[in-house]
C-alpha atoms as a PDB file:
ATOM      1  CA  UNK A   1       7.492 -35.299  11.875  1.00  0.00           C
ATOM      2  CA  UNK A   2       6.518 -37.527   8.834  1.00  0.00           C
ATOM      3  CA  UNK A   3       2.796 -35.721   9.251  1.00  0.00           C
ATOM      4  CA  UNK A   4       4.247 -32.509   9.568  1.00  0.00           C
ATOM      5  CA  UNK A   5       6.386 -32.816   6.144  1.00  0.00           C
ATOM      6  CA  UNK A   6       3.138 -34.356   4.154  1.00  0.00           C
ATOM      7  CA  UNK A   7       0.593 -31.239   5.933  1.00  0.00           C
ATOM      8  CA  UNK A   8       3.927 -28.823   4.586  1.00  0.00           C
ATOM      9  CA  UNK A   9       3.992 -30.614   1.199  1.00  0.00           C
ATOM     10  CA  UNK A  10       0.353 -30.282   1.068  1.00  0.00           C
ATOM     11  CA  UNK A  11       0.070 -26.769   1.388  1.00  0.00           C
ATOM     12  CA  UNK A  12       2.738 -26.240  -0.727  1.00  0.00           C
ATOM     13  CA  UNK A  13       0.652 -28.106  -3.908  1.00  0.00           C
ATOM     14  CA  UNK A  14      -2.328 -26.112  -3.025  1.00  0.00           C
ATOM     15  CA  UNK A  15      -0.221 -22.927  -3.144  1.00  0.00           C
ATOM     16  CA  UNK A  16       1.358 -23.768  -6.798  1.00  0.00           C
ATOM     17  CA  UNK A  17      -2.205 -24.797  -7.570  1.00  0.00           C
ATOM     18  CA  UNK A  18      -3.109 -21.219  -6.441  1.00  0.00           C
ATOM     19  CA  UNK A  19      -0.767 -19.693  -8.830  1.00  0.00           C
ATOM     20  CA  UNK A  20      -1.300 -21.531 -11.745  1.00  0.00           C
ATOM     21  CA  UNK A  21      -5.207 -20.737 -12.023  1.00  0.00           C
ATOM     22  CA  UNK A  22      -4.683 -17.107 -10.517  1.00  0.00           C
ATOM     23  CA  UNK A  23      -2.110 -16.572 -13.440  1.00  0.00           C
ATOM     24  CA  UNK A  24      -4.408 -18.100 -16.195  1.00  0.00           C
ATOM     25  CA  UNK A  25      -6.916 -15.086 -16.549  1.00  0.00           C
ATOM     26  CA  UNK A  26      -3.836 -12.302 -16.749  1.00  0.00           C
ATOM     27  CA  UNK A  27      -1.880 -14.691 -19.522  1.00  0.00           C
ATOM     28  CA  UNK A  28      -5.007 -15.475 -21.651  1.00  0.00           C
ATOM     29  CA  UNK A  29      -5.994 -11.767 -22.139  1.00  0.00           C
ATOM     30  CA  UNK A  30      -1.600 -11.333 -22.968  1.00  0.00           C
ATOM     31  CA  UNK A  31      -2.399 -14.185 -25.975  1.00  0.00           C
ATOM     32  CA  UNK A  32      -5.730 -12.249 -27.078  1.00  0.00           C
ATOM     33  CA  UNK A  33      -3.533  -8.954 -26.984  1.00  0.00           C
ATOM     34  CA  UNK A  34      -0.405 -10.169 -28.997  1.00  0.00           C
ATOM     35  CA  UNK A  35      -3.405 -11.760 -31.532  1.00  0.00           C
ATOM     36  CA  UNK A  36      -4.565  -8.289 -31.874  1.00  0.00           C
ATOM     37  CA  UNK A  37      -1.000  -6.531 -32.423  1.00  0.00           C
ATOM     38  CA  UNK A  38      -0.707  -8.992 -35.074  1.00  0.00           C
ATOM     39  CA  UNK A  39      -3.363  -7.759 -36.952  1.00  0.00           C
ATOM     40  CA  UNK A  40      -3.111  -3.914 -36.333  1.00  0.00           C
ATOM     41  CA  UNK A  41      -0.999  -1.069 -38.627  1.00  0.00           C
ATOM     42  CA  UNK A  42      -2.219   1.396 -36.697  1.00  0.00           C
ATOM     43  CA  UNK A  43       0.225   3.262 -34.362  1.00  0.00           C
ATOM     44  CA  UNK A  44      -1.290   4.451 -31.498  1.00  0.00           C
ATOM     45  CA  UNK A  45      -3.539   1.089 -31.059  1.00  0.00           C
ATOM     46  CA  UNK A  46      -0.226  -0.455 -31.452  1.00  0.00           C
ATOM     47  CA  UNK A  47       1.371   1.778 -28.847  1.00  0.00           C
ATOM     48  CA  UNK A  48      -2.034   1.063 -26.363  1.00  0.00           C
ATOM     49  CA  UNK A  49      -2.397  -2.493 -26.689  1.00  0.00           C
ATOM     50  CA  UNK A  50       1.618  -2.726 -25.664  1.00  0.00           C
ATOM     51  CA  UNK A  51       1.273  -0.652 -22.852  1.00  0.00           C
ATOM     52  CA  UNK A  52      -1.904  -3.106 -21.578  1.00  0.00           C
ATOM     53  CA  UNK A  53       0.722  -6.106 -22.003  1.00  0.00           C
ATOM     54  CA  UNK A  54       3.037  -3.775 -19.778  1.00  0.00           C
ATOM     55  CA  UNK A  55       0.347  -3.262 -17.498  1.00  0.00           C
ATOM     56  CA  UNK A  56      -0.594  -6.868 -17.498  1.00  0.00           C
ATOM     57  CA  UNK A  57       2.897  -8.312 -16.704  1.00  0.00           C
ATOM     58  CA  UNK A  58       3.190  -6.059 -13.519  1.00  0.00           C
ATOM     59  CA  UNK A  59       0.177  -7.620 -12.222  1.00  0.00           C
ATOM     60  CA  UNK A  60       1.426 -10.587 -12.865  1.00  0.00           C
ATOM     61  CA  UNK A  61       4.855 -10.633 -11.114  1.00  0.00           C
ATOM     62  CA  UNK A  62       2.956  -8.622  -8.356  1.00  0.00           C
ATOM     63  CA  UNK A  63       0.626 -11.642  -8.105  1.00  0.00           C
ATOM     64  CA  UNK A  64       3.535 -14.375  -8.393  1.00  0.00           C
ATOM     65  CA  UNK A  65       5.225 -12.503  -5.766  1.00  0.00           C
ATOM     66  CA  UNK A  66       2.202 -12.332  -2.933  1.00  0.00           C
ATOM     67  CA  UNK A  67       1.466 -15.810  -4.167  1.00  0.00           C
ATOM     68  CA  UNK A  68       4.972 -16.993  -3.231  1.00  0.00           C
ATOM     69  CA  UNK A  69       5.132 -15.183   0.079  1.00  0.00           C
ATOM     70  CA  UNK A  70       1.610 -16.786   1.088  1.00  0.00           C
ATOM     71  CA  UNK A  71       3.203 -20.516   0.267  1.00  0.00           C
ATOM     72  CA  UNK A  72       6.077 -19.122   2.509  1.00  0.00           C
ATOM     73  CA  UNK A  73       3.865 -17.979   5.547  1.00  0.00           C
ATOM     74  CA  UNK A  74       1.381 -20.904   5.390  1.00  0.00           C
ATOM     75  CA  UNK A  75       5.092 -23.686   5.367  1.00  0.00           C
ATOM     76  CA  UNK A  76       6.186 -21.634   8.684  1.00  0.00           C
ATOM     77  CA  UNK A  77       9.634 -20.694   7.385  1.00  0.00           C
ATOM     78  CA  UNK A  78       9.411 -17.254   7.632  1.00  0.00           C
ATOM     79  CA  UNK A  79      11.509 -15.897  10.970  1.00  0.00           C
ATOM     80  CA  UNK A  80       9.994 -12.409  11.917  1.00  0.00           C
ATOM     81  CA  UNK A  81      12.561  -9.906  13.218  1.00  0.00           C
ATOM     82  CA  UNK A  82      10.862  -9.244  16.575  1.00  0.00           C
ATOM     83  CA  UNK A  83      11.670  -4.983  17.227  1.00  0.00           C
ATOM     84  CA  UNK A  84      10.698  -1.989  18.542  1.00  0.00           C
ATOM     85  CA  UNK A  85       9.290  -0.229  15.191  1.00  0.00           C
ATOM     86  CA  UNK A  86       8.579   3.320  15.120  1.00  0.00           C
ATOM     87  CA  UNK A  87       4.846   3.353  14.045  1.00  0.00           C
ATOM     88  CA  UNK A  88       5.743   6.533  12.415  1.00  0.00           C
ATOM     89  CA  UNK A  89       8.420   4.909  10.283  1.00  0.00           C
ATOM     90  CA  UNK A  90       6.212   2.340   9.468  1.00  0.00           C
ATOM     91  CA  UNK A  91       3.347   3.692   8.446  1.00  0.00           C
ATOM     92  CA  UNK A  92       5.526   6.539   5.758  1.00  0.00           C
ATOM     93  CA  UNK A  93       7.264   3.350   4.821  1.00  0.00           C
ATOM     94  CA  UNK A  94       3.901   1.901   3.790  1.00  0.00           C
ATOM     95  CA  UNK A  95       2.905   5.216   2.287  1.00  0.00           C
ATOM     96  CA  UNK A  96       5.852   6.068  -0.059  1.00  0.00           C
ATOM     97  CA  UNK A  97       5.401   3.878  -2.812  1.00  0.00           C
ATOM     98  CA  UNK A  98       1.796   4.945  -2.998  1.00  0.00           C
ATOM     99  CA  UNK A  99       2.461   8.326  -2.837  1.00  0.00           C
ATOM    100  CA  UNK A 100       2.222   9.034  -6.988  1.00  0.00           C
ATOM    101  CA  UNK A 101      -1.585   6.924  -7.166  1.00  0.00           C
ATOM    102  CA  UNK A 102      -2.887   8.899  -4.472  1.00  0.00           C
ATOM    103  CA  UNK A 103      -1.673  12.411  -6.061  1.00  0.00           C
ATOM    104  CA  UNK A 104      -2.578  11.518  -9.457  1.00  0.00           C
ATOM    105  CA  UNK A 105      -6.436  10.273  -7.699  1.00  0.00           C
ATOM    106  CA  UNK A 106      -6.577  13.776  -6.579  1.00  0.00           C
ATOM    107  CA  UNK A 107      -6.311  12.336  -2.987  1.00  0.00           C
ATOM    108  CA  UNK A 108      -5.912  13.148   0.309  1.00  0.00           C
ATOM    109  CA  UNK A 109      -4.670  11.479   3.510  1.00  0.00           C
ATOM    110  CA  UNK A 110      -3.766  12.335   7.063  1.00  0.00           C
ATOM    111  CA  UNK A 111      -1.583  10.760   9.222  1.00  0.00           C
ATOM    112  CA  UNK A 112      -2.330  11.433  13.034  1.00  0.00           C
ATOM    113  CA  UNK A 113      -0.586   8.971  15.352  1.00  0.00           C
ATOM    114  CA  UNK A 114       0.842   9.743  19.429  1.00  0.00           C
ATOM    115  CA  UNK A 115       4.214  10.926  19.491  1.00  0.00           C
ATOM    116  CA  UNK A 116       7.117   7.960  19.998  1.00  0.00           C
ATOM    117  CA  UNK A 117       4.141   5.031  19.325  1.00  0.00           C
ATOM    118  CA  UNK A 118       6.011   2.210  18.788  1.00  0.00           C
ATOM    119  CA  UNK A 119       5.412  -1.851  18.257  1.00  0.00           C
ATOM    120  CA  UNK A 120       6.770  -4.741  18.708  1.00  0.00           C
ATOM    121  CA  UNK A 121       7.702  -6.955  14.931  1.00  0.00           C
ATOM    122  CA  UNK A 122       9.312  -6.921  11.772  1.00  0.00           C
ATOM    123  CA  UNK A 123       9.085  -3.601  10.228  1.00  0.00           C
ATOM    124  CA  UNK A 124       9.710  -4.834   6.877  1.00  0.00           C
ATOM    125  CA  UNK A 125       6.799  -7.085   6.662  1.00  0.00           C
ATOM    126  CA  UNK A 126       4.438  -4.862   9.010  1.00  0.00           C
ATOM    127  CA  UNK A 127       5.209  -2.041   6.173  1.00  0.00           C
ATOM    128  CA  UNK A 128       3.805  -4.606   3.704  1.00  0.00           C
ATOM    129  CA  UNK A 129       0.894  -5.322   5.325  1.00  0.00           C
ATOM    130  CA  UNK A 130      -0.097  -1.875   5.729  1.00  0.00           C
ATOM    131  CA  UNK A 131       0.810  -1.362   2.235  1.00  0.00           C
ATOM    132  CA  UNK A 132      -1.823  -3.761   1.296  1.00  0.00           C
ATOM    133  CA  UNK A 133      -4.774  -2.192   3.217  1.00  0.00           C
ATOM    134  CA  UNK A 134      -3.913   1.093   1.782  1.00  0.00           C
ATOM    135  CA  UNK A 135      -4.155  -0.212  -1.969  1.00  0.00           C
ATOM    136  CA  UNK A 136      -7.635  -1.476  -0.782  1.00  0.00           C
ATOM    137  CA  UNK A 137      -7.989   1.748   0.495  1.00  0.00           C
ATOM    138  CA  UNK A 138      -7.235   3.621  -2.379  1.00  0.00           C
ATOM    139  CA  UNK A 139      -8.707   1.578  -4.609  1.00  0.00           C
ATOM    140  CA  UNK A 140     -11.833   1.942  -2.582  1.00  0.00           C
ATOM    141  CA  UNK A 141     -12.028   5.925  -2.457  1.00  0.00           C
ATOM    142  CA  UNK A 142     -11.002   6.741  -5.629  1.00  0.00           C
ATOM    143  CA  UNK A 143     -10.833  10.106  -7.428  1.00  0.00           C
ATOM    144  CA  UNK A 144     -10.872  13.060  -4.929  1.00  0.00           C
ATOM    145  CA  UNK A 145     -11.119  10.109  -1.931  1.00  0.00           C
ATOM    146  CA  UNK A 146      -9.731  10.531   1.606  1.00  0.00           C
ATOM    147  CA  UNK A 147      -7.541   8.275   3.913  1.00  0.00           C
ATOM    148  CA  UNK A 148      -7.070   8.919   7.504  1.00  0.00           C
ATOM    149  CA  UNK A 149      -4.528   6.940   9.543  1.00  0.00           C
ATOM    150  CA  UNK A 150      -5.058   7.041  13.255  1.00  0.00           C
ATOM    151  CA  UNK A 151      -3.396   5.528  16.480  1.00  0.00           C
ATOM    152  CA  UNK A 152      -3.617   4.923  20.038  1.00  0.00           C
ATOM    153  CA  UNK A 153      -2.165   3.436  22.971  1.00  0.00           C
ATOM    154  CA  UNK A 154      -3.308   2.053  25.777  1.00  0.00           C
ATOM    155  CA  UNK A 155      -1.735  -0.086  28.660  1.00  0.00           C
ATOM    156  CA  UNK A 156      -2.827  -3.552  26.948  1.00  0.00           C
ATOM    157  CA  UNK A 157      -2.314  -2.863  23.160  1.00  0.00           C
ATOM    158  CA  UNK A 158      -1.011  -0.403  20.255  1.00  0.00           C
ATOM    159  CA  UNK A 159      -3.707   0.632  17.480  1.00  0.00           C
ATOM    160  CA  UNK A 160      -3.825   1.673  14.055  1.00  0.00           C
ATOM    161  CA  UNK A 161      -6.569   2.301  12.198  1.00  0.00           C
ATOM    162  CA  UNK A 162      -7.159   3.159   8.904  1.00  0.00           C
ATOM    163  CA  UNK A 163     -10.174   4.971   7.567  1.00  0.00           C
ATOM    164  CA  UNK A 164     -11.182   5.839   3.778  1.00  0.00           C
ATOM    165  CA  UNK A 165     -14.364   7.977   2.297  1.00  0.00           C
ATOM    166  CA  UNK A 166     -15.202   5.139  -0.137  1.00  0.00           C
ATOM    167  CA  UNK A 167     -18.599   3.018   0.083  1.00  0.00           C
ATOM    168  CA  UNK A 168     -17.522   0.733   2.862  1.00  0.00           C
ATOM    169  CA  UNK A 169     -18.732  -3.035   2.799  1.00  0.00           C
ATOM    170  CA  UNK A 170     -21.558  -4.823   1.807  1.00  0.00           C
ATOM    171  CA  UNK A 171     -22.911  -6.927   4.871  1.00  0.00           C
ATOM    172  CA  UNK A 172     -22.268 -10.420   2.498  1.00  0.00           C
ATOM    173  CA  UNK A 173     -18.643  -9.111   2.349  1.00  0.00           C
ATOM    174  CA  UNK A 174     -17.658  -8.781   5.752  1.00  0.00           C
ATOM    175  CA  UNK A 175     -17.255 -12.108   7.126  1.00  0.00           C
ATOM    176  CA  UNK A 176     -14.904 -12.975   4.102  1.00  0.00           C
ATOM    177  CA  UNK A 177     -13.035 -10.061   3.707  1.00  0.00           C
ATOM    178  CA  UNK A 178      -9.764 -11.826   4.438  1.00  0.00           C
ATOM    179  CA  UNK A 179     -10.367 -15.019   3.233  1.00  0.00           C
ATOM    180  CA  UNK A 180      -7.825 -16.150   0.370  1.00  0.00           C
ATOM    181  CA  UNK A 181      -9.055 -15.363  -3.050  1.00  0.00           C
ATOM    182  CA  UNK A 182     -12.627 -13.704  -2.260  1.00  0.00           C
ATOM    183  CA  UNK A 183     -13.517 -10.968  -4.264  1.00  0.00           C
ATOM    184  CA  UNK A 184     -16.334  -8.425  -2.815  1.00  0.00           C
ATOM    185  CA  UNK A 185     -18.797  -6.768  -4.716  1.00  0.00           C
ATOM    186  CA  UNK A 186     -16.688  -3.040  -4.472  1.00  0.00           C
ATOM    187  CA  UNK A 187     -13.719  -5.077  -5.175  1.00  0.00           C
ATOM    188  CA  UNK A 188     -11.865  -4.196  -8.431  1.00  0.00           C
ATOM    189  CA  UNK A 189     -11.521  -5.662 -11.736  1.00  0.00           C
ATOM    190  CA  UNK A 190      -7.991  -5.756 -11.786  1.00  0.00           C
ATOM    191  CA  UNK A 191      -8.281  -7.534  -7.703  1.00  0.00           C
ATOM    192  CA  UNK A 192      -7.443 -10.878  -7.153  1.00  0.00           C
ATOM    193  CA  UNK A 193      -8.579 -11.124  -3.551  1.00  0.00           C
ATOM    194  CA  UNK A 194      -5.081 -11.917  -2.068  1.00  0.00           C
ATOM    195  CA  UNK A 195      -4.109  -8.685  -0.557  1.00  0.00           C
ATOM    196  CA  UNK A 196      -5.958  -8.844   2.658  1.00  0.00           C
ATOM    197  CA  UNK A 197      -5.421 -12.163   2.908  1.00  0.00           C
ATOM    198  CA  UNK A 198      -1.441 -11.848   3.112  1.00  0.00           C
ATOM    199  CA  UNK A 199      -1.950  -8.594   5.532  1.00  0.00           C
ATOM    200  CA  UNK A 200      -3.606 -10.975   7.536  1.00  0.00           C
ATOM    201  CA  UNK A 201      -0.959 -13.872   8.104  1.00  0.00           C
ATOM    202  CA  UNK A 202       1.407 -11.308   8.772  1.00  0.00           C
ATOM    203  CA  UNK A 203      -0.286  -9.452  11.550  1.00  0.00           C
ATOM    204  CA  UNK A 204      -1.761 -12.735  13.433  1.00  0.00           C
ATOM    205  CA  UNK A 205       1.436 -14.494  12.540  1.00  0.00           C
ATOM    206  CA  UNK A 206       3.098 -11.823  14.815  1.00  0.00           C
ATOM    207  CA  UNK A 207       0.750 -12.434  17.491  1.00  0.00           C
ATOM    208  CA  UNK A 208      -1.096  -8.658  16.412  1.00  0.00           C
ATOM    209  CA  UNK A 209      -5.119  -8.975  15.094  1.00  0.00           C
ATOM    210  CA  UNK A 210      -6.771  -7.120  12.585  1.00  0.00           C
ATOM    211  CA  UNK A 211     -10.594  -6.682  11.652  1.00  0.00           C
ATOM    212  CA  UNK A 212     -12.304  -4.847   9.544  1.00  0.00           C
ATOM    213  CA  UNK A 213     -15.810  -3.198   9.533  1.00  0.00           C
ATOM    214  CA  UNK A 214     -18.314  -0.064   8.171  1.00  0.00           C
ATOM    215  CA  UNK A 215     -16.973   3.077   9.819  1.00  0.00           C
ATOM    216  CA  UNK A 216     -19.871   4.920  11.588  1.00  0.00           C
ATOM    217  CA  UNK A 217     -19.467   8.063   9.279  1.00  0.00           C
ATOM    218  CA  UNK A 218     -19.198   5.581   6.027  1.00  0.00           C
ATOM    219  CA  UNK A 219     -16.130   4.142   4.022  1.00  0.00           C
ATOM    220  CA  UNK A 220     -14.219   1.066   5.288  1.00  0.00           C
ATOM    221  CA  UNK A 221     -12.044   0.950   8.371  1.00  0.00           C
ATOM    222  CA  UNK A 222      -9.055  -1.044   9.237  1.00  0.00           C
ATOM    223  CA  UNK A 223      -8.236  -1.927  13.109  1.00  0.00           C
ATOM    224  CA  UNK A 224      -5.206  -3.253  13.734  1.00  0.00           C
ATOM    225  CA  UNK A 225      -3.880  -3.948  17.552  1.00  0.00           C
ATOM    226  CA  UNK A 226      -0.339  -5.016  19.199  1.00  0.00           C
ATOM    227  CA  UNK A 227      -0.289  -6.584  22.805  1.00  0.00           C
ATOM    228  CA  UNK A 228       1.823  -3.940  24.754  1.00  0.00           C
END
């Protein structure tokens, strides 16, 4: 028990550790920002450089916020809800708050999944999961880009898979893909190589798998599967 507590302790330093220098880069360009307010009359700079400290702080208390739920995941003191989720009600639950990006990318997606698929987990964290793969996905694609979500049962497992038109992987990526703060070479600016890494722990920590590879026709594709 006294191993357990110092491994939990452990994990938790390396977590706040985690935070602090993830949090450095987003608060330094704040301070350079505020410098420059100081200095500018202008209006409409003054206008854009607040709305970049607007834009800044979201990413911030979005990265505070997958930060904390990683320390909470890797401590084991999360208790997943273990249901029967509608696929279907997962996967528009995933979709909604994404819905204003993708129109105002010009984007389309497609949703094509059998009728009364279901899995077995906690809906509210599976729709966060998926959530994260389709920001990658989006974020991938881009302007005019295309997402198609599939599924499939069989007798041994549930699928979903998730498909965009963007430029895929590079073969150096791949094996790291959902390793803790790697960033690929398509990756974003604005990325901090978390995302995948949370979808991850809550998948396998629900006894589901995901990978992720090249689709055959190009763009990136997400496989996820559920024991039956």
């Amino acid at each position: 028990q006294n191993e357990a507590l110092k491994r939990e302790k452990g994990r938790l330093a390396e977590s706040l550790a985690d935070i602090a220098h993830q949090l450095r880069t987003p608060l330094t360009s704040v301070n350079l920002i505020l410098s420059l307010l100081e200095n500018t009359t202008e209006e409409n700079e003054r206008q854009a450089l607040l709305r970049e400290i607007e834009s800044l702080f979201v990413q911030m208390d979005w990265l505070l916020t997958a930060l904390l739920k990683i320390a909470r995941l890797d401590a084991g003191i999360v208790v997943f809800q273990n249901n029967q989720v509608a696929v279907n009600t997962l996967v528009n639950a995933a979709l909604r708050p994404l819905l204003i990006p993708l129109e105002l990318h010009n984007m389309t997606w497609q949703v094509t999944l059998p009728q009364g698929m279901t899995i077995s987990g906690d809906a509210g964290w599976l729709a966060e999961a998926l959530q994260n793969i389709l920001k990658n996905c989006l974020e991938s694609a881009g302007d005019h880009g295309k997402i198609d979500i599939t599924g499939k049962e069989t007798p041994l497992f549930a699928e979903i898979a998730i498909h965009d038109s963007g430029k895929g992987f590079s073969q150096a990526d791949l094996p790291h893909l959902f390793d803790r703060f790697y960033r690929g070479k398509n990756t974003s600016s604005s990325g901090y190589g978390i995302g995948l890494a949370l979808c991850k722990m809550i998948i396998t920590q629900q006894g589901g798998s995901i990978i992720a590879k090249n689709h055959p026709e190009g763009g990136a594709l997400f496989v996820i599967r559920f024991p039956k």
